[in-house]
Protein backbone atom coordinates (compact mmCIF):
# COMPACT_ATOMS: atom_id res chain seq x y z
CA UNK A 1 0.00 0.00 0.00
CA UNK A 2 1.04 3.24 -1.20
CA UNK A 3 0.58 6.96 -1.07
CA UNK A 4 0.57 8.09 -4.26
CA UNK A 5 0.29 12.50 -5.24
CA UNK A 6 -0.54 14.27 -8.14
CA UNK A 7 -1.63 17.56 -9.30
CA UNK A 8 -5.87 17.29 -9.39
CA UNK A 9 -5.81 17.43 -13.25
CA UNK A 10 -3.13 14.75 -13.74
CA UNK A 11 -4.25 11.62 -11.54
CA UNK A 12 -4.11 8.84 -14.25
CA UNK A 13 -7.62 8.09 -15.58
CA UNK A 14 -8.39 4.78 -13.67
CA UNK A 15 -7.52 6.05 -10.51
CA UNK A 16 -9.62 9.17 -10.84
CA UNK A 17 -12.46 7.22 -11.71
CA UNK A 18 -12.44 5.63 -8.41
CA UNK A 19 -11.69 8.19 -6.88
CA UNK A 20 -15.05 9.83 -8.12
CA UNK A 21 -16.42 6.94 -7.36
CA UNK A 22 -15.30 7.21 -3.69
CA UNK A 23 -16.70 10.81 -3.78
CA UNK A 24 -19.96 10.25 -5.41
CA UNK A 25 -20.38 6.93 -2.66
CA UNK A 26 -19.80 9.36 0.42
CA UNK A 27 -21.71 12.88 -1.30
CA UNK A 28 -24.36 11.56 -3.54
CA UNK A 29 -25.10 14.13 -6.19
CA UNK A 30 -27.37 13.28 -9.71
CA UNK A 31 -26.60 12.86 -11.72
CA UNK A 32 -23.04 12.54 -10.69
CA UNK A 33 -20.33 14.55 -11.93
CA UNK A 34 -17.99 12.91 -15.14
CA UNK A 35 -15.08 11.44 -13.53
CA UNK A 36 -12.53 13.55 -16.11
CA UNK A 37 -14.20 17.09 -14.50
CA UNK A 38 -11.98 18.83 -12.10
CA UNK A 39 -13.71 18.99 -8.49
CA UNK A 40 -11.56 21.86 -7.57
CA UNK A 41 -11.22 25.45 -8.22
CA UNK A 42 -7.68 25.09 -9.80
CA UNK A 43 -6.95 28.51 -8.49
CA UNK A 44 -6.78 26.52 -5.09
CA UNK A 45 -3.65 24.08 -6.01
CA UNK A 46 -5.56 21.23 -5.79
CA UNK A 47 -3.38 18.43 -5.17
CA UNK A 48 -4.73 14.78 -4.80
CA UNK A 49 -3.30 11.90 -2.25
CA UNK A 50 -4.32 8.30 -2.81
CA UNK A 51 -3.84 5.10 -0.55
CA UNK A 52 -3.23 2.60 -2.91
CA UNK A 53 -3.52 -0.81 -2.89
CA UNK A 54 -2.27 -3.08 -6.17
CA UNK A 55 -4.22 -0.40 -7.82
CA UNK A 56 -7.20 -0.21 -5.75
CA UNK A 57 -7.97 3.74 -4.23
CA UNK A 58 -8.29 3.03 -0.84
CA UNK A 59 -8.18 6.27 0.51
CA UNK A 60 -8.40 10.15 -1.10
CA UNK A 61 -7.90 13.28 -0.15
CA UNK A 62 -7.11 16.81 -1.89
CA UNK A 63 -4.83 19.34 -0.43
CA UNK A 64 -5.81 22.78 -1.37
CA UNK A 65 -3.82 25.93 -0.94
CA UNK A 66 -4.27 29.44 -0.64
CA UNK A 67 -2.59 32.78 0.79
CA UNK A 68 -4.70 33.68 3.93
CA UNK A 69 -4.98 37.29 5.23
CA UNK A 70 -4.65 37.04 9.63
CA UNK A 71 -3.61 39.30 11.96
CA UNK A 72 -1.94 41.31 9.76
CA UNK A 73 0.25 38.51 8.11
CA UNK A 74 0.05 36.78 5.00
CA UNK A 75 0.33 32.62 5.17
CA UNK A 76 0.33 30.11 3.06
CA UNK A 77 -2.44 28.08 4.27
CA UNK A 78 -3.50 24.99 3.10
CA UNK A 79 -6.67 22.50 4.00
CA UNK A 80 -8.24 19.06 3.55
CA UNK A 81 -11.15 18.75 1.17
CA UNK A 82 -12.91 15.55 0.32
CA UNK A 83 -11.81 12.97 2.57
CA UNK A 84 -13.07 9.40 1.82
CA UNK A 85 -12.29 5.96 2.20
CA UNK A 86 -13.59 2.84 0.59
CA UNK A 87 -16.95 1.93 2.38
CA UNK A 88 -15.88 -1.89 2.83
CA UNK A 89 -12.70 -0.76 4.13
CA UNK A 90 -13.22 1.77 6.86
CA UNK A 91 -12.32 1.21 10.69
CA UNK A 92 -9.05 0.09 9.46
CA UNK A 93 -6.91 2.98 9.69
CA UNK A 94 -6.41 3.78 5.92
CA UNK A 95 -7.80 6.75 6.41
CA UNK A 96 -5.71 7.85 9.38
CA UNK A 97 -2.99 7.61 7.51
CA UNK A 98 -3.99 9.47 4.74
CA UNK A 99 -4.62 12.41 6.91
CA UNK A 100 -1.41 11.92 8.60
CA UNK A 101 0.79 11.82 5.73
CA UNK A 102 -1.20 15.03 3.82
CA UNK A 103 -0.44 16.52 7.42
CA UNK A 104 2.80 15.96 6.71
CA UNK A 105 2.81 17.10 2.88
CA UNK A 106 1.13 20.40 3.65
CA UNK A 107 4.94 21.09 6.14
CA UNK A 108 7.00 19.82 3.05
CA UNK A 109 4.93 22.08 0.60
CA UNK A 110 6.35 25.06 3.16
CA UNK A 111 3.14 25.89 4.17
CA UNK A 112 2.71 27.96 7.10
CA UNK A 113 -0.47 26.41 8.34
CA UNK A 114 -2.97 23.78 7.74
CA UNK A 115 -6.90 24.75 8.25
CA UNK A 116 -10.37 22.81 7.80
CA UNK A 117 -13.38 22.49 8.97
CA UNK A 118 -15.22 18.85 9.47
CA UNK A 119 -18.22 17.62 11.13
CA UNK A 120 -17.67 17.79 14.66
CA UNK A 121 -17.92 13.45 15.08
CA UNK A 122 -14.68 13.56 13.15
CA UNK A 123 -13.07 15.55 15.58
CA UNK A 124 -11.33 12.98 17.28
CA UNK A 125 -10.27 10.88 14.31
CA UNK A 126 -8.32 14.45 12.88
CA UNK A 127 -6.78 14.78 16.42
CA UNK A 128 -5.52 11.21 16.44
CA UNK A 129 -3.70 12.32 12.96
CA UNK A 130 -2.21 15.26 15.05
CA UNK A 131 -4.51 18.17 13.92
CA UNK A 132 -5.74 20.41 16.88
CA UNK A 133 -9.19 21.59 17.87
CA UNK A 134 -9.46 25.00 17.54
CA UNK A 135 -12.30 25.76 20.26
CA UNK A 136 -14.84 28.79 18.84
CA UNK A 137 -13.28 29.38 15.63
CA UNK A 138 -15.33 29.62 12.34
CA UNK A 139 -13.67 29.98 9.08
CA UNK A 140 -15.86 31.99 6.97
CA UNK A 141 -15.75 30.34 3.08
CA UNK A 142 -17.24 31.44 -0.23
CA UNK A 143 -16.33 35.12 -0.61
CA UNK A 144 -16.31 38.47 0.56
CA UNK A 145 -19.73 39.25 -1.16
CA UNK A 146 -20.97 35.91 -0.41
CA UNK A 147 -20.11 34.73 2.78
CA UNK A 148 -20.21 31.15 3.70
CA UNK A 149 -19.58 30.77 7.53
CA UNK A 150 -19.50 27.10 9.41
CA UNK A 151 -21.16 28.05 11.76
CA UNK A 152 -23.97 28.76 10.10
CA UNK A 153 -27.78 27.24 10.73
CA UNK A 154 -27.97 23.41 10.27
CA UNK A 155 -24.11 23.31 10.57
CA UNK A 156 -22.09 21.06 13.25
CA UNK A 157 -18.68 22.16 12.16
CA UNK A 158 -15.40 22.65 14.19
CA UNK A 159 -11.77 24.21 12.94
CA UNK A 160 -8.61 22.11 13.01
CA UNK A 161 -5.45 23.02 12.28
CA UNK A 162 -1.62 22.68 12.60
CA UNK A 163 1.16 25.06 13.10
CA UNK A 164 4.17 24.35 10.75
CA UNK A 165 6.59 27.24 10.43
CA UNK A 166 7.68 29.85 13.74
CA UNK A 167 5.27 32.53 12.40
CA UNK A 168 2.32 30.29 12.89
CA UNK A 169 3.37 28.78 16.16
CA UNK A 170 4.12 32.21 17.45
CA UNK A 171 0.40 33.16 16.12
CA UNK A 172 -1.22 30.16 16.95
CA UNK A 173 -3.60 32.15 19.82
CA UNK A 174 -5.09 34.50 17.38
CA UNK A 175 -6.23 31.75 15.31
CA UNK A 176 -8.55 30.49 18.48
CA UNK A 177 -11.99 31.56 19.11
CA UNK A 178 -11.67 33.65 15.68
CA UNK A 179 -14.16 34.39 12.73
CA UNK A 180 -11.28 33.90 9.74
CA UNK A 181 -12.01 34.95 6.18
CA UNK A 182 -10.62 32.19 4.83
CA UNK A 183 -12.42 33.07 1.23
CA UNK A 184 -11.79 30.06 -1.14
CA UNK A 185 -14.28 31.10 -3.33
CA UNK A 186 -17.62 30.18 -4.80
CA UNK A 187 -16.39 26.25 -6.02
CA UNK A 188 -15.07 25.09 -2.63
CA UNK A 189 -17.06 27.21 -0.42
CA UNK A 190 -14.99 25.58 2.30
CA UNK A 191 -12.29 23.39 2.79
């Protein structure tokens, strides 16, 4: 088993058909989207992690990055979007290490931080991949002239995050119990 990266618009053909798959499996939409269409704004960096197996997607994830306005610093942020494992193989780990090892991607990338939003059940499975909680913060998605906060009615979101460079670690406190304009746009109102 192998974790395997590529740029969103280069993941070989068979693989991004499961991975759509995957996708369409854990966020039904009809009909469902052609497996060659992007699922990212590209302006975002998409890049997609696989757990694979003798050619089976196990796991998927997408990376996406973006400059983020805080506190009067610019960071290179980055987030999780689209996190799914195979139905019959989940409870097994494969996607804790997914998470892990794009954890660990988004410090080799050189980004300053890592920040997403999930339901808050999957709070503890995130920690256990060594993201943090951050208690009362909302990142605000969409755009500026189309807000799309988290915490918005019929939402049960929390923020996690990690701290990779000495800016963000020295920062880090700002970042809690914070309303952050994280913007991504109008494709992936939030990450």
């Amino acid at each position: 088993m192998q974790v395997e990266s590529y740029p969103e618009a280069a993941v070989p053909a068979a693989l991004r058909a499961q991975v759509h798959e995957l996708q369409n499996q854990a966020w039904p939409s009809d009909p469902p989207p052609p497996a060659d269409t992007p699922v990212h704004d590209p302006a975002l960096h998409p890049l997609s992690m696989l757990l694979v197996d003798e050619g089976l997607v196990v796991a998927a994830l997408d990376v996406l990055r973006k400059p983020l306005q805080h506190s009067g610093t610019t960071f290179r942020a980055g987030g999780l979007s689209t996190v799914v494992t195979r139905e019959t193989l989940r409870g097994r780990g494969y996607g804790h290490q997914l998470v892990a090892a794009a954890r660990d991607v988004m410090a080799d990338l050189r980004l300053d931080l890592g920040l997403f939003t999930c339901d808050r059940a999957l709070q503890p499975f995130y920690e256990s991949a060594g993201w943090q909680h951050l208690a009362g913060t909302v990142l605000i998605g969409g755009t500026p002239d189309d807000p799309f906060p988290s915490d918005q009615p019929g939402f049960d979101k929390v923020t996690l995050a990690a701290f990779f460079t000495s800016t963000a670690r020295q920062l880090a406190p700002t970042f809690r119990n914070a309303r952050i304009g994280l913007y991504p746009g109008s494709i992936d109102k939030l990450w």
